[in-house]
N, C-alpha and C. Protein backbone atom coordinates (compact mmCIF):
# COMPACT_ATOMS: atom_id res chain seq x y z
N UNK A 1 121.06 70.36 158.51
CA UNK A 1 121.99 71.48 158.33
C UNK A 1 121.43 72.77 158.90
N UNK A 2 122.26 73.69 159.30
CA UNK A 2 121.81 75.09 159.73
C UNK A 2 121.57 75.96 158.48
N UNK A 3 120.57 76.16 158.50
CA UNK A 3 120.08 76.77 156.94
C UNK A 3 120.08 78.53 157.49
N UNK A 4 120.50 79.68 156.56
CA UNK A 4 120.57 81.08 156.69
C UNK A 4 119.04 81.25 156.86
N UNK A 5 118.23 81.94 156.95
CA UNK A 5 116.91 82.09 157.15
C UNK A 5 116.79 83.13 155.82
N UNK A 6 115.63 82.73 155.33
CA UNK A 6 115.56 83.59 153.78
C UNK A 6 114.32 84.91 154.31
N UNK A 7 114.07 84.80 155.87
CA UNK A 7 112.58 85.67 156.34
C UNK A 7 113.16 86.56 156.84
N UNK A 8 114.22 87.16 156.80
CA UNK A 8 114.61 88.67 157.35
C UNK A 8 116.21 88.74 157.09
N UNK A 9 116.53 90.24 156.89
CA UNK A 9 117.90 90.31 156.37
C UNK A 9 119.21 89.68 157.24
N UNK A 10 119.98 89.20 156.54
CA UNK A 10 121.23 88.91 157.79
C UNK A 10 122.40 89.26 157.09
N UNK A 11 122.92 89.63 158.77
CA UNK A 11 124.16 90.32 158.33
C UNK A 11 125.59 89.09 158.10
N UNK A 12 126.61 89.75 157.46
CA UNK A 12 127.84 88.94 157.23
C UNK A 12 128.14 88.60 158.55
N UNK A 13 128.57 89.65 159.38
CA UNK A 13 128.95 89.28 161.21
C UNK A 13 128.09 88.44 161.58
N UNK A 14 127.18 87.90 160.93
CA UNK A 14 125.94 86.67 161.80
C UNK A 14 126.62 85.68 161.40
N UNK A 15 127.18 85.52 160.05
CA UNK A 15 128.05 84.20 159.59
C UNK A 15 128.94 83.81 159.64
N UNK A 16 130.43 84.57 160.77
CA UNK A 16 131.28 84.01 161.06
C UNK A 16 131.46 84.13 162.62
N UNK A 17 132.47 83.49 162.77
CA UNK A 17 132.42 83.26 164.62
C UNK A 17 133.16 84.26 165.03
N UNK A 18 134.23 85.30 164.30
CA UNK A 18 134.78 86.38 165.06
C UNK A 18 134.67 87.64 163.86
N UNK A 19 134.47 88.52 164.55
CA UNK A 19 134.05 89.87 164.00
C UNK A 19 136.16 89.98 162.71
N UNK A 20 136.58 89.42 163.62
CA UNK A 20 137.67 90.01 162.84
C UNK A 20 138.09 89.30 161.44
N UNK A 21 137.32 88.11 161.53
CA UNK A 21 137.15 87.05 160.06
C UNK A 21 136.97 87.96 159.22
N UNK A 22 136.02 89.11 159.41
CA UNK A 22 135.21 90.09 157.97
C UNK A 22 136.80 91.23 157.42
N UNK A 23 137.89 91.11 158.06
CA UNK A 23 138.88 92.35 157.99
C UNK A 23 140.28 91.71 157.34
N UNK A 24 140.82 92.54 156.64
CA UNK A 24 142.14 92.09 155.86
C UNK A 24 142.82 92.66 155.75
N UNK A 25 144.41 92.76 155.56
CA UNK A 25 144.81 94.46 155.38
C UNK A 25 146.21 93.60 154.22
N UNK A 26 147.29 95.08 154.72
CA UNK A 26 148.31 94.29 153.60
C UNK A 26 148.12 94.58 152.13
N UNK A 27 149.39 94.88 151.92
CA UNK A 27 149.45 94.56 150.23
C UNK A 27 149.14 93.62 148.92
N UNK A 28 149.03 92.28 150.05
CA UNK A 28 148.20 90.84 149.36
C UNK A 28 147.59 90.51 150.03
N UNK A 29 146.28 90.58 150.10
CA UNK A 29 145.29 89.80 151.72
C UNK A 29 145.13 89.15 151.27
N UNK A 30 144.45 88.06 152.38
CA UNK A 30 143.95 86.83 151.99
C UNK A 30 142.52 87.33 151.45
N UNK A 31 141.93 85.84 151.07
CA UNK A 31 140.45 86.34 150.68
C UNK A 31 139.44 86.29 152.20
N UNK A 32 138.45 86.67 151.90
CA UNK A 32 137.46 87.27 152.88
C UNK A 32 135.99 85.84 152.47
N UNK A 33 136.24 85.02 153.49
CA UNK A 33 135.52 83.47 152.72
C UNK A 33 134.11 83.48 154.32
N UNK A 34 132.98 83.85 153.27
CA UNK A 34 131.87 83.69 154.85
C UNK A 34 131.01 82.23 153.85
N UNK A 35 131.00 81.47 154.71
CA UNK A 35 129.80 79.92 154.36
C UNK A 35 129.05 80.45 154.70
N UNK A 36 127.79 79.79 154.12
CA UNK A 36 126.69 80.10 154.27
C UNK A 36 125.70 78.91 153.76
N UNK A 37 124.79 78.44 154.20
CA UNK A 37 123.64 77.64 153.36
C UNK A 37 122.47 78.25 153.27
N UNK A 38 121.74 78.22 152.02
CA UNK A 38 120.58 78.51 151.82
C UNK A 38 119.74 77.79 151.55
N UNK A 39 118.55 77.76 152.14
CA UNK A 39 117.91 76.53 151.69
C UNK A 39 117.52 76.29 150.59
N UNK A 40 117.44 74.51 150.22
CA UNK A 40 116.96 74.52 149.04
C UNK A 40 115.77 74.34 148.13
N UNK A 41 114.32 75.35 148.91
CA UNK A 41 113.33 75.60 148.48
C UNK A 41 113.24 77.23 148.20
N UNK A 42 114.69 78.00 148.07
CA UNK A 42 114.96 79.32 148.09
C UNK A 42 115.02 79.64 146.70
N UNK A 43 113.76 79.63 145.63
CA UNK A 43 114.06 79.78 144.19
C UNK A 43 114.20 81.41 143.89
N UNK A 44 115.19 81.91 142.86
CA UNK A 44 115.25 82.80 142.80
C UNK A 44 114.94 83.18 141.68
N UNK A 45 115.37 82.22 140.63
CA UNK A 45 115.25 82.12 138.98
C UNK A 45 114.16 83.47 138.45
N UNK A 46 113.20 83.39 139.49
CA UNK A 46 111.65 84.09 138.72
C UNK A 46 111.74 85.52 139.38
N UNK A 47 112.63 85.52 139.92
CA UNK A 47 113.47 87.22 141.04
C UNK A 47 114.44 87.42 140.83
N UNK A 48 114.84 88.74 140.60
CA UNK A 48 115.96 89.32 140.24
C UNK A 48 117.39 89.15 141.30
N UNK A 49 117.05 88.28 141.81
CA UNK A 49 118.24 87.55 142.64
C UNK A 49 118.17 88.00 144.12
N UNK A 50 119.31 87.87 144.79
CA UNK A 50 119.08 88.20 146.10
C UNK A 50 119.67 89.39 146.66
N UNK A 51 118.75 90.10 147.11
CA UNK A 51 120.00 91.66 147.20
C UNK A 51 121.06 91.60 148.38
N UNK A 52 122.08 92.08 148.11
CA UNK A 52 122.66 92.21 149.18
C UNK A 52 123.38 93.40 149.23
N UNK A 53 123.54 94.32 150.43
CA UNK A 53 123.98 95.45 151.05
C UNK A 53 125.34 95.36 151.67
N UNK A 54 126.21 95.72 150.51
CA UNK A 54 127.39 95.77 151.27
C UNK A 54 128.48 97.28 151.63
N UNK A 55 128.79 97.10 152.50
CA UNK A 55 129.42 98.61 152.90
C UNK A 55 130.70 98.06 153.24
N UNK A 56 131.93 98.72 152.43
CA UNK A 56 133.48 98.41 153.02
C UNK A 56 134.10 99.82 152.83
N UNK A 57 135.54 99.86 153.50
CA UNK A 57 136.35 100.73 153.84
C UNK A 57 137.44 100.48 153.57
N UNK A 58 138.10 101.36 152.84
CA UNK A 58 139.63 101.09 152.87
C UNK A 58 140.49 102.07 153.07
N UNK A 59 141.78 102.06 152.89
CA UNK A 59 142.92 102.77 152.96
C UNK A 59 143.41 103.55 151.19
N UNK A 60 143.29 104.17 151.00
CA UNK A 60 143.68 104.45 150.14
C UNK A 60 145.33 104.91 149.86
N UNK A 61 145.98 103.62 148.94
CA UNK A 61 147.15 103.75 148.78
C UNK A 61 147.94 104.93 148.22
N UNK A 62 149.23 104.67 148.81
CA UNK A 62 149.88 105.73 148.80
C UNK A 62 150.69 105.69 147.36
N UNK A 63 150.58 104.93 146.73
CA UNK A 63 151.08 104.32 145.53
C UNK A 63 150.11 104.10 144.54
N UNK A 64 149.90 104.17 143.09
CA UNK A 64 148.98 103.63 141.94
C UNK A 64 149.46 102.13 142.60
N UNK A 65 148.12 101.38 142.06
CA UNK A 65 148.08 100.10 142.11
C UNK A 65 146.63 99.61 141.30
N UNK A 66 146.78 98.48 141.70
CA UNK A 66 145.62 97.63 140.82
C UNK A 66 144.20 96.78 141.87
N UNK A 67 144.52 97.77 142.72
CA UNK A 67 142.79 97.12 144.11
C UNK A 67 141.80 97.09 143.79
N UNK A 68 141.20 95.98 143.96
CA UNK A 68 140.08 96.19 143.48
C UNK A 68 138.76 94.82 144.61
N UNK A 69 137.74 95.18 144.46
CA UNK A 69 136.79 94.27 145.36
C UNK A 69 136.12 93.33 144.48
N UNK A 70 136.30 92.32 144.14
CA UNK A 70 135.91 91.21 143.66
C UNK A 70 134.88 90.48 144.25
N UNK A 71 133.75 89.56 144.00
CA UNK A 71 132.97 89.25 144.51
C UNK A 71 132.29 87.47 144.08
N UNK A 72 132.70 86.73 144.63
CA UNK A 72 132.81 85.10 144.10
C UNK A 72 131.45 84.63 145.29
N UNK A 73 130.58 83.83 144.03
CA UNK A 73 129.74 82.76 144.90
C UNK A 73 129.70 81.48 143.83
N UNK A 74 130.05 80.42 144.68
CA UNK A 74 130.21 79.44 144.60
C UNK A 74 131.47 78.81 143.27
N UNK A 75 132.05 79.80 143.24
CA UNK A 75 133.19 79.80 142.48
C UNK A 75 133.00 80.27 141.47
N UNK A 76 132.03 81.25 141.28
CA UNK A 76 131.47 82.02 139.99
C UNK A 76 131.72 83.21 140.17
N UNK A 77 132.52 84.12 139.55
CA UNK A 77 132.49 85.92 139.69
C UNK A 77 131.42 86.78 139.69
N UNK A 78 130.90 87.24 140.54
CA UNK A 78 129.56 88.08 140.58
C UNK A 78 129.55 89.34 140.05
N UNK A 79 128.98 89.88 139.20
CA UNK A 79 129.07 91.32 138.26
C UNK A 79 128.44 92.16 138.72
């Protein structure tokens, strides 16, 4: 398998094949789905997990609504 490399940071745009996979718009987007494998000698248990740096942008509606950025790995909600 093509394993993510755990020896230097990588970006989301490294994990899909078109820059425009990372973008969504609309009143209902779809979800925003990047695969990834990590290997499995990558223990984290004894580390406060894996950091990750994320920077997004939006539109701010012209209407109250309920938007919000949610964050799922492996079908688990991330807090």
């Amino acid at each position: 398998p093509k394993w993510v490399s755990s020896q230097h940071p990588v970006r989301f745009g490294d994990l899909v094949t078109q820059p425009g996979q990372l973008n969504v718009s609309g009143y209902h987007p779809d979800l925003i789905r990047v695969g990834l494998q990590l290997p499995p000698d990558l223990f984290v248990w004894e580390r406060d997990g894996i950091p990750v740096a994320l920077k997004y942008r939006y539109t701010v509606p012209d209407v109250d609504n309920k938007s919000a950025l949610n964050v799922s790995i492996n079908e688990s909600f991330v807090t």
